[in-house]
C-alpha atoms as a PDB file:
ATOM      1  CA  UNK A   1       3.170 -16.633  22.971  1.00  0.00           C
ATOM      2  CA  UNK A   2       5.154 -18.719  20.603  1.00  0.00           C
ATOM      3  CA  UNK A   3       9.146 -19.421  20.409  1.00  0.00           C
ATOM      4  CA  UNK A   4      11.080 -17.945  17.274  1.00  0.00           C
ATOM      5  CA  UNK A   5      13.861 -19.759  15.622  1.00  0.00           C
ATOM      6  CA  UNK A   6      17.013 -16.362  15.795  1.00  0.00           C
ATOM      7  CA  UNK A   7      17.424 -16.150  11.929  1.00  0.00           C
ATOM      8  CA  UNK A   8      20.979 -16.046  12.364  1.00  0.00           C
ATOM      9  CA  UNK A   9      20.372 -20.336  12.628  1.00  0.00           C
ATOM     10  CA  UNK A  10      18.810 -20.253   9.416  1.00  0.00           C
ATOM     11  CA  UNK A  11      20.520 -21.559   6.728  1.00  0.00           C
ATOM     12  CA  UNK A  12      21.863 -18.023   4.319  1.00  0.00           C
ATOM     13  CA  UNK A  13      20.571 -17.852   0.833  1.00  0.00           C
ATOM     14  CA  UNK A  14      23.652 -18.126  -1.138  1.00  0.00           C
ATOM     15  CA  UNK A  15      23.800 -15.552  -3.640  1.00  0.00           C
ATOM     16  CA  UNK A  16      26.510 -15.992  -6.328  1.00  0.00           C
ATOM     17  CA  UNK A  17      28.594 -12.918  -6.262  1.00  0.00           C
ATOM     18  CA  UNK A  18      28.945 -10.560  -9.839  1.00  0.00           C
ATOM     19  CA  UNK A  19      32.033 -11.429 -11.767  1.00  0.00           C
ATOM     20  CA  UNK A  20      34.809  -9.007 -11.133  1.00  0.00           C
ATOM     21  CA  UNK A  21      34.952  -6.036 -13.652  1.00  0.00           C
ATOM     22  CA  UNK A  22      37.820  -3.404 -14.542  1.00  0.00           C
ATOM     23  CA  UNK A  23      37.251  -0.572 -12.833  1.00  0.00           C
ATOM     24  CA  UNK A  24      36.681   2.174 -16.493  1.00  0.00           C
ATOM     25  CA  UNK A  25      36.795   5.884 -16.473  1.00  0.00           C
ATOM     26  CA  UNK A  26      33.301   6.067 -18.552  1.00  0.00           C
ATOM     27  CA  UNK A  27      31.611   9.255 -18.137  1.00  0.00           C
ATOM     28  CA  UNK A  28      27.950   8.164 -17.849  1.00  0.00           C
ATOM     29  CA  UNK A  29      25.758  11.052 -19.917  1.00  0.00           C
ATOM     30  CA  UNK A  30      22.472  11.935 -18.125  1.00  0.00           C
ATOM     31  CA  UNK A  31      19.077  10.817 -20.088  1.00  0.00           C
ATOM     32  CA  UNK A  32      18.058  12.868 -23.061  1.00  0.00           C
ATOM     33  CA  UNK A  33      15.196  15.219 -22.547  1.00  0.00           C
ATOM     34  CA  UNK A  34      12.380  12.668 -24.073  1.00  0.00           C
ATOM     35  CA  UNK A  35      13.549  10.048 -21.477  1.00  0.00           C
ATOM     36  CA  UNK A  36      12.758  12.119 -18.454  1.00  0.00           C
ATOM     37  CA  UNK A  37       9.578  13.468 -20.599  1.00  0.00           C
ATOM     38  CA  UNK A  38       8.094   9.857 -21.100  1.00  0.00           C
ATOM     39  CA  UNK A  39       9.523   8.854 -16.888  1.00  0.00           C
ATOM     40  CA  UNK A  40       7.308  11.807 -15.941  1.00  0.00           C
ATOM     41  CA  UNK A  41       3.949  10.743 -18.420  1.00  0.00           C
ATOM     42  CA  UNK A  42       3.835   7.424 -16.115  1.00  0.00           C
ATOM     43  CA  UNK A  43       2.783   9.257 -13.127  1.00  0.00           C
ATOM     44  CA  UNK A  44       0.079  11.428 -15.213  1.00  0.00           C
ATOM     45  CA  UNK A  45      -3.532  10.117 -14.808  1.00  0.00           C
ATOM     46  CA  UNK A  46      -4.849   8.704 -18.282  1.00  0.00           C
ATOM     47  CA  UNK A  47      -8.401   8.588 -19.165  1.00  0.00           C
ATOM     48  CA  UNK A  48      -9.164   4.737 -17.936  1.00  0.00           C
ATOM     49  CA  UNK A  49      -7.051   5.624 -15.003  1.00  0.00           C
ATOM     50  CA  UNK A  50      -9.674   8.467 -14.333  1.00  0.00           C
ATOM     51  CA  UNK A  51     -13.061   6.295 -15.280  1.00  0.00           C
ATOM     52  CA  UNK A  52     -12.004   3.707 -12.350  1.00  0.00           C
ATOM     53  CA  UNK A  53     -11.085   6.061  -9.896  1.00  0.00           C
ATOM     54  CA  UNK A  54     -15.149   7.733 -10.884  1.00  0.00           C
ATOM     55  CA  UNK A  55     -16.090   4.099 -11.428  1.00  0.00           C
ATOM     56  CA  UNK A  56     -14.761   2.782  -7.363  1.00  0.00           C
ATOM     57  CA  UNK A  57     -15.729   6.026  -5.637  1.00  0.00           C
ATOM     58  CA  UNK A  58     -19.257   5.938  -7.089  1.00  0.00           C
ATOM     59  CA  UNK A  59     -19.392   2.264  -5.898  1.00  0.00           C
ATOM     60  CA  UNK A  60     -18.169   3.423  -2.034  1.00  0.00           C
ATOM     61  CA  UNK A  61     -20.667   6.460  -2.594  1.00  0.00           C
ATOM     62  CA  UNK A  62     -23.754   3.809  -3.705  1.00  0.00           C
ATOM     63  CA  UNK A  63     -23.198   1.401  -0.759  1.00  0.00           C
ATOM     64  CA  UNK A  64     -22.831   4.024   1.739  1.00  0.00           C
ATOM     65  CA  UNK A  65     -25.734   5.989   0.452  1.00  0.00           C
ATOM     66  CA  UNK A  66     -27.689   2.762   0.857  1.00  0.00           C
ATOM     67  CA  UNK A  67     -26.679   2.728   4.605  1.00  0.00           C
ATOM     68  CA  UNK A  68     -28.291   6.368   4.899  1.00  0.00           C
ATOM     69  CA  UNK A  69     -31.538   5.863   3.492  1.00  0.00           C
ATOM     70  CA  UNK A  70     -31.396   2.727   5.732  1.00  0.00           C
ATOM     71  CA  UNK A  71     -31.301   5.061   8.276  1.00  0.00           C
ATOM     72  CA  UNK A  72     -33.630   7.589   7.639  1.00  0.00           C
ATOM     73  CA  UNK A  73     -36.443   5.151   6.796  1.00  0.00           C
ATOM     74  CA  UNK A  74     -36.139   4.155  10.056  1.00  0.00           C
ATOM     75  CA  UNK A  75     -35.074   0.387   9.666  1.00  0.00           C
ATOM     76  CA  UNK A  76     -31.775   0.505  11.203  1.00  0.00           C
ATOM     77  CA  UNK A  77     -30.603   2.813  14.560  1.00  0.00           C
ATOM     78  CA  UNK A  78     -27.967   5.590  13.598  1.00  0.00           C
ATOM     79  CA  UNK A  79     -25.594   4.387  15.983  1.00  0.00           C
ATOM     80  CA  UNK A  80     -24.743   1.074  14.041  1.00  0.00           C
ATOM     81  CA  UNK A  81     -23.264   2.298  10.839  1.00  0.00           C
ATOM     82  CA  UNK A  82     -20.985   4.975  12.705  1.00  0.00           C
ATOM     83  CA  UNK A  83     -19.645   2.178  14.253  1.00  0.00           C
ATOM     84  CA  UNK A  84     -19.177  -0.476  11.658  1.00  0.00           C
ATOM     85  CA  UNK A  85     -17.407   2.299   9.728  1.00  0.00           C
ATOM     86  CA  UNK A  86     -15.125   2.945  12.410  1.00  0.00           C
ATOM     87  CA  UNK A  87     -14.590  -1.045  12.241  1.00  0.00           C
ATOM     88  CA  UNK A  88     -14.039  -0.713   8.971  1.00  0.00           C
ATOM     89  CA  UNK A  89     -11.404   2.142   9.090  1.00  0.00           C
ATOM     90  CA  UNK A  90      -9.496  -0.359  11.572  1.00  0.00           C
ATOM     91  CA  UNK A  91      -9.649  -3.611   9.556  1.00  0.00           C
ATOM     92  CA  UNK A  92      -9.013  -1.675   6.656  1.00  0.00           C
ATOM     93  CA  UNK A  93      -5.687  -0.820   7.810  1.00  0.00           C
ATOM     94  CA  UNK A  94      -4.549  -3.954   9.260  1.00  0.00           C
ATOM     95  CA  UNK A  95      -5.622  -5.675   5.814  1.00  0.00           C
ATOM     96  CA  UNK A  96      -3.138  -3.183   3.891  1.00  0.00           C
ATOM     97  CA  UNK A  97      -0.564  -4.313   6.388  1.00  0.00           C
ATOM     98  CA  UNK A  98      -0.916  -7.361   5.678  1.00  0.00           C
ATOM     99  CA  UNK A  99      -0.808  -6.801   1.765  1.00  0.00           C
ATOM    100  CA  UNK A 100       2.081  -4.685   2.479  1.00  0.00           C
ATOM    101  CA  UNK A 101       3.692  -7.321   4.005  1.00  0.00           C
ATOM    102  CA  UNK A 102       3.187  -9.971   1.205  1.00  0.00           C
ATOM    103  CA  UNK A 103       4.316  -7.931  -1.578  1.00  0.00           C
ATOM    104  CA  UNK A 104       7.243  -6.563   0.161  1.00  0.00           C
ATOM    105  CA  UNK A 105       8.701 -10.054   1.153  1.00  0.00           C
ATOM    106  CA  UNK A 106       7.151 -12.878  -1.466  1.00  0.00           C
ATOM    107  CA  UNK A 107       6.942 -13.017  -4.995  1.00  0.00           C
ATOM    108  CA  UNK A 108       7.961 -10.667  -7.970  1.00  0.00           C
ATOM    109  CA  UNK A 109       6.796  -9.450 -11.468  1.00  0.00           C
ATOM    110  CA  UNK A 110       6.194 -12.320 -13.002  1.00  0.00           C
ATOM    111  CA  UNK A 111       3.679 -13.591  -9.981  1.00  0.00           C
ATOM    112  CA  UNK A 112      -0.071 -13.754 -11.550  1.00  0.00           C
ATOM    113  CA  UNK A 113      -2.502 -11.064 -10.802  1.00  0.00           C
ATOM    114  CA  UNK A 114       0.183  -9.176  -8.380  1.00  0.00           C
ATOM    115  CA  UNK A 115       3.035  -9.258 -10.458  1.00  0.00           C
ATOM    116  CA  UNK A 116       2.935  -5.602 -11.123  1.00  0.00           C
ATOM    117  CA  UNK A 117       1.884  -4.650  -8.232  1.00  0.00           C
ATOM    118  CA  UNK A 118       5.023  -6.479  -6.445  1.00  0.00           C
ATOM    119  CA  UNK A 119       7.162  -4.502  -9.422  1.00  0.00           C
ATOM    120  CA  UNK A 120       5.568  -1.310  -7.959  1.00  0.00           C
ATOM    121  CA  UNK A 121       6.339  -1.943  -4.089  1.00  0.00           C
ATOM    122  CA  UNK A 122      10.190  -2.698  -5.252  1.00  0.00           C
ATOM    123  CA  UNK A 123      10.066   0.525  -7.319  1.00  0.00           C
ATOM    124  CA  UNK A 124       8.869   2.286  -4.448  1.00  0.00           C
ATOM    125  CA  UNK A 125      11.446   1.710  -2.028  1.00  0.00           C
ATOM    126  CA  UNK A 126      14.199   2.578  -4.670  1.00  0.00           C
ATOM    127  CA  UNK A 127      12.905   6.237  -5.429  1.00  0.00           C
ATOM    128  CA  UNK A 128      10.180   6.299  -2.363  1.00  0.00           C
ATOM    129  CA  UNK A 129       9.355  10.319  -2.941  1.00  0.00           C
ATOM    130  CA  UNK A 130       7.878   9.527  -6.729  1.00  0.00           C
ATOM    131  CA  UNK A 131       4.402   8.651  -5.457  1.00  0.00           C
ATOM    132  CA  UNK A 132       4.092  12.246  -4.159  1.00  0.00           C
ATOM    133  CA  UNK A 133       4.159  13.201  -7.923  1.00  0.00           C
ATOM    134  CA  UNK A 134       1.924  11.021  -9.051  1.00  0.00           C
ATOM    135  CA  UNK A 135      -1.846  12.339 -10.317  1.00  0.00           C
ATOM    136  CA  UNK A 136      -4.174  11.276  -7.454  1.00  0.00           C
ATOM    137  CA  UNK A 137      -5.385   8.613 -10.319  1.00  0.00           C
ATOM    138  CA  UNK A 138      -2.590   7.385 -11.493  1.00  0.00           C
ATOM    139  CA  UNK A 139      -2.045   6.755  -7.923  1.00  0.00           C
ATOM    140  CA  UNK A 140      -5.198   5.070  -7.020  1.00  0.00           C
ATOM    141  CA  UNK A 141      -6.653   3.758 -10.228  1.00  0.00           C
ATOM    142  CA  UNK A 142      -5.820   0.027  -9.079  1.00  0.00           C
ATOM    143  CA  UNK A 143      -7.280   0.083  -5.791  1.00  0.00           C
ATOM    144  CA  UNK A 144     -10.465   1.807  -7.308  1.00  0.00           C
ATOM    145  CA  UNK A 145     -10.682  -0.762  -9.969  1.00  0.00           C
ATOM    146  CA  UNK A 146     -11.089  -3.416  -7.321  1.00  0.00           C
ATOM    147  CA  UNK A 147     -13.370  -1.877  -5.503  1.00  0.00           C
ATOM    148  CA  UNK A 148     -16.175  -1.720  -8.267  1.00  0.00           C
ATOM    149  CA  UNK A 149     -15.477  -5.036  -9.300  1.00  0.00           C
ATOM    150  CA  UNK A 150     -16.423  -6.410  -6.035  1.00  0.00           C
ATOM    151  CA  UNK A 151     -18.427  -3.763  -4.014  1.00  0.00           C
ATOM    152  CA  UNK A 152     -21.174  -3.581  -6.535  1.00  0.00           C
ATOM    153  CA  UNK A 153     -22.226  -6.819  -6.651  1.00  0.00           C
ATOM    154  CA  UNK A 154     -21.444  -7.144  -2.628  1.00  0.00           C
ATOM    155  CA  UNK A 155     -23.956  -4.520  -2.192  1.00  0.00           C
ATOM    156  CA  UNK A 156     -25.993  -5.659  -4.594  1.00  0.00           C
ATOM    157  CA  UNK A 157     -26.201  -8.824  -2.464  1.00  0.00           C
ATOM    158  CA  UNK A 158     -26.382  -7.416   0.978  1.00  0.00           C
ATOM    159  CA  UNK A 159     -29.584  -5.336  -0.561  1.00  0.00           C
ATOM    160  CA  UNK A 160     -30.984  -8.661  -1.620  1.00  0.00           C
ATOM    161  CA  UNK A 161     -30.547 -10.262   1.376  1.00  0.00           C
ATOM    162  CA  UNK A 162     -32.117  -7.311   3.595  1.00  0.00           C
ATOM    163  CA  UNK A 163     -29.231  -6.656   5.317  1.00  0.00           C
ATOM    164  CA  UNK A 164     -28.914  -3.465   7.679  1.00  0.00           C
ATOM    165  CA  UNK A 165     -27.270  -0.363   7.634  1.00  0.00           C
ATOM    166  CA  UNK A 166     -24.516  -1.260   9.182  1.00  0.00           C
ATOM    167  CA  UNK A 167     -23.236  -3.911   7.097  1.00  0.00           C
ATOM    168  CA  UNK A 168     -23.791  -1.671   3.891  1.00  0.00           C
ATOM    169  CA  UNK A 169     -21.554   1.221   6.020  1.00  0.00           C
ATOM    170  CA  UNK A 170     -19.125  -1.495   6.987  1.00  0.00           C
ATOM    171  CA  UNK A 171     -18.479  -2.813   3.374  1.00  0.00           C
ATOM    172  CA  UNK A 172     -18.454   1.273   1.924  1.00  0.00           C
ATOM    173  CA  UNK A 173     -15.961   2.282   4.474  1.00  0.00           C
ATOM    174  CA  UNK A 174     -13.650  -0.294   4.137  1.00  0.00           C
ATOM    175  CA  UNK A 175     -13.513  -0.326   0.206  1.00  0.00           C
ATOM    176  CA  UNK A 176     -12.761   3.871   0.682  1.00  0.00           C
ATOM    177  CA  UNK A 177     -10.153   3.145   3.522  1.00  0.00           C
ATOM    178  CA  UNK A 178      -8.468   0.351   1.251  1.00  0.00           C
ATOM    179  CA  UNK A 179      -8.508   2.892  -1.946  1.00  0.00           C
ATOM    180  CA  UNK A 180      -7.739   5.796  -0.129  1.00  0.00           C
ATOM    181  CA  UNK A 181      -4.835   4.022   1.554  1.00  0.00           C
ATOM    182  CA  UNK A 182      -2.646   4.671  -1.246  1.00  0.00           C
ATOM    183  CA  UNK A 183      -3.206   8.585  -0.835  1.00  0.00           C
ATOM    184  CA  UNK A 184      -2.651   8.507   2.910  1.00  0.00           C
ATOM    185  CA  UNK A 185       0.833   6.774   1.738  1.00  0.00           C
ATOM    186  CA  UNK A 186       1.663   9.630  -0.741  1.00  0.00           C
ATOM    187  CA  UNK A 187       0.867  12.315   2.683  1.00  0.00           C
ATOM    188  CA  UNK A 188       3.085  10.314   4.452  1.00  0.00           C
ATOM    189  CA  UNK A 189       6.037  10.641   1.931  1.00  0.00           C
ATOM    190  CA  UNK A 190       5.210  14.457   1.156  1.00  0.00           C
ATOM    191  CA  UNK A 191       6.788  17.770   2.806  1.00  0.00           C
ATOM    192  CA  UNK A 192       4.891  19.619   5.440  1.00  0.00           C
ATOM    193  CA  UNK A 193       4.658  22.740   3.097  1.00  0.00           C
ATOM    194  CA  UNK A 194       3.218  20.245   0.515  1.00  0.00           C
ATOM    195  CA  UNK A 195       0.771  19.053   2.555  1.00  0.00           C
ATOM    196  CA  UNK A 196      -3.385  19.706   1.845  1.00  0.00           C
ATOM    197  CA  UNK A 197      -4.991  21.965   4.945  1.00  0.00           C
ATOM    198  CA  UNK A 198      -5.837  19.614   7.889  1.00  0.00           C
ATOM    199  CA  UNK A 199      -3.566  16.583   6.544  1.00  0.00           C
ATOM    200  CA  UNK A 200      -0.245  16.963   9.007  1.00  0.00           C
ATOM    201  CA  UNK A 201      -2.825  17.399  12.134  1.00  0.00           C
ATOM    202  CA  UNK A 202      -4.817  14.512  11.033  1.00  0.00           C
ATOM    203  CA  UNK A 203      -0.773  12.866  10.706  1.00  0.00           C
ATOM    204  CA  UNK A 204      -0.361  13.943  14.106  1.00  0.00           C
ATOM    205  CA  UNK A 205      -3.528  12.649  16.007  1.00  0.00           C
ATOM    206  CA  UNK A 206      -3.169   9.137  14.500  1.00  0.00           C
ATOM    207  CA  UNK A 207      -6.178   9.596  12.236  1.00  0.00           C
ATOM    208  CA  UNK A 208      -3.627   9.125   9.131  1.00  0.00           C
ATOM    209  CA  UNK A 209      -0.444   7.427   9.143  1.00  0.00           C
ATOM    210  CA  UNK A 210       2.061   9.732   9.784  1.00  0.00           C
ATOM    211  CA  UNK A 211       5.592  10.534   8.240  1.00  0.00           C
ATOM    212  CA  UNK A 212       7.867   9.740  10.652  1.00  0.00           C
ATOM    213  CA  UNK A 213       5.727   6.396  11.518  1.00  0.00           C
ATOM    214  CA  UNK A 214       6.077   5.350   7.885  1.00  0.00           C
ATOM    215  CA  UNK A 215       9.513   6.665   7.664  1.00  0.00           C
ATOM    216  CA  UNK A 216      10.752   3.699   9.907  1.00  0.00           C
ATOM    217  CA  UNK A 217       9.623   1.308   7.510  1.00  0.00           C
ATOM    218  CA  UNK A 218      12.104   2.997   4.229  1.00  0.00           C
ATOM    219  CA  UNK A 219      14.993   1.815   6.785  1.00  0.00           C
ATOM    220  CA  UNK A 220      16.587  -1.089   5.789  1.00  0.00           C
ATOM    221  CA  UNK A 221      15.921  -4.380   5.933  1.00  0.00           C
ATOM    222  CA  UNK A 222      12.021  -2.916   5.092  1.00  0.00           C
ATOM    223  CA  UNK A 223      10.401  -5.251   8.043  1.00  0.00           C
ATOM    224  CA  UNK A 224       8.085  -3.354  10.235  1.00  0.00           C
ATOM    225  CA  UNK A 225       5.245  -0.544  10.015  1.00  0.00           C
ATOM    226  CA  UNK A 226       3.945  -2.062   6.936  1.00  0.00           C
ATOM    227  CA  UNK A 227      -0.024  -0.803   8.007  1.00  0.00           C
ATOM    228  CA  UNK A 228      -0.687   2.518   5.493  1.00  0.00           C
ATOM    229  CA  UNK A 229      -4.374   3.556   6.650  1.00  0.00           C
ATOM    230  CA  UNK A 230      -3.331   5.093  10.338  1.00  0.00           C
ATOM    231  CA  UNK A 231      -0.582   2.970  11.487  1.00  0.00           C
ATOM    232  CA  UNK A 232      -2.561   2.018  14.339  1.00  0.00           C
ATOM    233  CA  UNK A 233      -2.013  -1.655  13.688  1.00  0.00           C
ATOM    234  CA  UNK A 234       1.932  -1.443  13.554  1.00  0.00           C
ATOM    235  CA  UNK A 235       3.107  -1.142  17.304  1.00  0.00           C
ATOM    236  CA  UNK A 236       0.899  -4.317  17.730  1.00  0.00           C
ATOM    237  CA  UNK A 237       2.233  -5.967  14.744  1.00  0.00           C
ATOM    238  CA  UNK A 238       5.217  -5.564  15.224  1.00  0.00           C
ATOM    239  CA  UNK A 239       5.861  -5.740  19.136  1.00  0.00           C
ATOM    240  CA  UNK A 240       4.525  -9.256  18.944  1.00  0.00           C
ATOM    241  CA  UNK A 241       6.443 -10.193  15.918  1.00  0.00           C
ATOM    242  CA  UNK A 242       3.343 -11.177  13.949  1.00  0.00           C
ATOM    243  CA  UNK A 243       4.782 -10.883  10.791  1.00  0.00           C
ATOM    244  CA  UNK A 244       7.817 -12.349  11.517  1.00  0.00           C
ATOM    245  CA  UNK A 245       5.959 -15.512  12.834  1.00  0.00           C
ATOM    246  CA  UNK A 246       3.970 -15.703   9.701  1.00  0.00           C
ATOM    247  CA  UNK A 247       7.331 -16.340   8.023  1.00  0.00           C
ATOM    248  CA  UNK A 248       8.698 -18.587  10.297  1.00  0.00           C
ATOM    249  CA  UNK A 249       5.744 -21.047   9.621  1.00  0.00           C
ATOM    250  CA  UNK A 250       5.958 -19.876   5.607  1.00  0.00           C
ATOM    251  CA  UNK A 251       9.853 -20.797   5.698  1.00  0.00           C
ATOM    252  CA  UNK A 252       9.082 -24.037   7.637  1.00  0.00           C
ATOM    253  CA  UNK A 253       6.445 -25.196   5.248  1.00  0.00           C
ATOM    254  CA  UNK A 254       7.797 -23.953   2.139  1.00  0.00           C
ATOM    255  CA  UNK A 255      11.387 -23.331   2.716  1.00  0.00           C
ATOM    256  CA  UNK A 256      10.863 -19.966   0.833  1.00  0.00           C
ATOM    257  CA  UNK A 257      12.303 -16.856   3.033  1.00  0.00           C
ATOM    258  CA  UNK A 258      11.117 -13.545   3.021  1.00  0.00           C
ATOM    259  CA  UNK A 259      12.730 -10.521   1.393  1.00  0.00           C
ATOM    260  CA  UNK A 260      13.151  -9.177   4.540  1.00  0.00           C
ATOM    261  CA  UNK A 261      15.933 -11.967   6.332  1.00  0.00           C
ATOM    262  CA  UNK A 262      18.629 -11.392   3.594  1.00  0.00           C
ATOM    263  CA  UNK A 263      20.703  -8.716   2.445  1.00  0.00           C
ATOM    264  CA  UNK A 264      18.681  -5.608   0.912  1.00  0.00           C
ATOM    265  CA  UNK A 265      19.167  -6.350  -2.858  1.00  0.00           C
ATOM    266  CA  UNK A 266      20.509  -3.211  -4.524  1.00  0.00           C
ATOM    267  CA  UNK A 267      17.161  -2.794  -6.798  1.00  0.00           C
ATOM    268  CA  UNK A 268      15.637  -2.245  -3.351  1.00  0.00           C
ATOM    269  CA  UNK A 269      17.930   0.484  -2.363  1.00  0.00           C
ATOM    270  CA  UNK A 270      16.863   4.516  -1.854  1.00  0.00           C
ATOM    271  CA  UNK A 271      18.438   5.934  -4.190  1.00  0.00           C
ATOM    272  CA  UNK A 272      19.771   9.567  -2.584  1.00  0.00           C
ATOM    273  CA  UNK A 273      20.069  12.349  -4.474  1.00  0.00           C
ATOM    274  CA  UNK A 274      18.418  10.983  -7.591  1.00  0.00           C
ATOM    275  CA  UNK A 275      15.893  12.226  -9.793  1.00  0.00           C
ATOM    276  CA  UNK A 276      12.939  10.129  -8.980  1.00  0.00           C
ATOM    277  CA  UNK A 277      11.073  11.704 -12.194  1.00  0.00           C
ATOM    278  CA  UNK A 278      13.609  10.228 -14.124  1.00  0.00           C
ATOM    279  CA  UNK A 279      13.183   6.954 -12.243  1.00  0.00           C
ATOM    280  CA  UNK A 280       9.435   6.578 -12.226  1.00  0.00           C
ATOM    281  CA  UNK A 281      10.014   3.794 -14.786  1.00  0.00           C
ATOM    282  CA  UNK A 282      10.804   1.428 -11.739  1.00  0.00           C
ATOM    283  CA  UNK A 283       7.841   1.923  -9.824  1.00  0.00           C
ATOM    284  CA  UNK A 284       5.169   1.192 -12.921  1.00  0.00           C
END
């Protein structure tokens, strides 16, 4: 399909090494009580973290409740919404592969509009376990927010313009795929004791992305199985070297290299053994 220039004929990104320091005997005392009390308040849910979680699910609940009474009045077949969803649920998750990908590899906290969320991803893969203990709106609060900011007036539009059931179905499902992504990520960092009835056999069939699919991608140097809906996108992706194509031409044009070609950068690093309660500060 396309010829790849081996990385290894890439010029390295020269890194200036720390200055040498004296090895020291300092004992270093664990946090005081309030510092692992205010780690743990940033993965409670707040009360704006709560209205856009109502505020994105009753915009998925509007447009897809449009698509029914579509339906039912008899102006669209039944058969076309079931499957624009199920295009949906597919798009959705290569399009939070592809996010996945950008954040991981380009950018950091001081980019506009991502910044934090870049800060997040780099968090994550330090102390990966903490989004299991986040509140479920803590953890999807962001997501939500986008999607009634833009699927309201969407809908609104597609209802103006007469459009059919299955485009209403099509825009609901993938907003609730995208939001929902972020839970389906938490399931696939959680024990199988931990997990909610139904969850580890959904895992299993490929419905949601499972553990040891999303496990691969917490291996250093973070490059592959970046899709976080079902994963069903990643064997594709990354078989073909999509991703790594995309930064070839990136590199080429820009001369910027991903995140991904050079050595992991400590802030990147699991962190084993650590107290990821105590580290939730990273991941903000």
């Amino acid at each position: 399909m396309y010829t790849l220039t081996p990385r290894c004929h890439l010029p390295p990104l020269r890194r200036s090494p720390p200055p040498c320091q004296a090895a020291t005997t300092t004992t270093v005392s664990p946090p005081p009580p309030q510092s692992l009390s205010a780690a743990a308040d940033t993965l409670r849910s707040t009360w704006p973290h709560r209205f856009w979680t109502l505020a994105g699910s009753a915009a998925i609940l509007s447009s897809l409740s449009t698509s029914a009474s579509l339906v039912t009045s008899g102006t669209s077949p039944a058969l076309d919404p079931l499957a624009a969803a199920l295009a949906a649920y597919s798009l959705a998750d290569l399009a939070t592969g592809i996010y996945h990908w950008l954040v991981d590899n380009y950018g950091d906290a001081t980019t506009p509009f991502v910044g934090s969320q870049i800060a997040a991803f780099q968090g994550h893969h330090r102390h990966p376990s903490t989004i299991t203990l986040r509140d479920v709106s803590n953890n999807l609060h962001a997501l939500s927010r986008a999607a009634a900011l833009s699927l309201l007036p969407a809908d609104a539009l597609l209802s103006a313009a007469g459009a059919p059931a299955a485009a209403h179905a099509f825009a609901g499902g993938f907003a609730a795929c995208v939001v929902l992504s972020q839970q389906f990520h938490a399931w696939a960092h959680e024990k199988r004791r931990r997990l909610p009835v139904g969850v580890e056999w959904l895992q299993e069939a490929g419905v949601l992305v499972s553990r040891a699919e999303h496990a691969a991608h917490h291996r250093r140097p973070y490059d592959s199985n970046y899709c976080i809906v079902s994963g069903m996108w990643n064997g594709v992706l990354d078989r073909y070297r999509v991703f790594e194509a995309l930064e070839m031409v990136v590199y080429l044009r820009t001369g910027v290299r991903p995140r991904s070609w050079d050595e992991t950068e400590e802030s990147w690093m699991e962190v084993a053994g650590d107290d990821d309660v105590a580290a939730a500060g990273d991941e903000r």
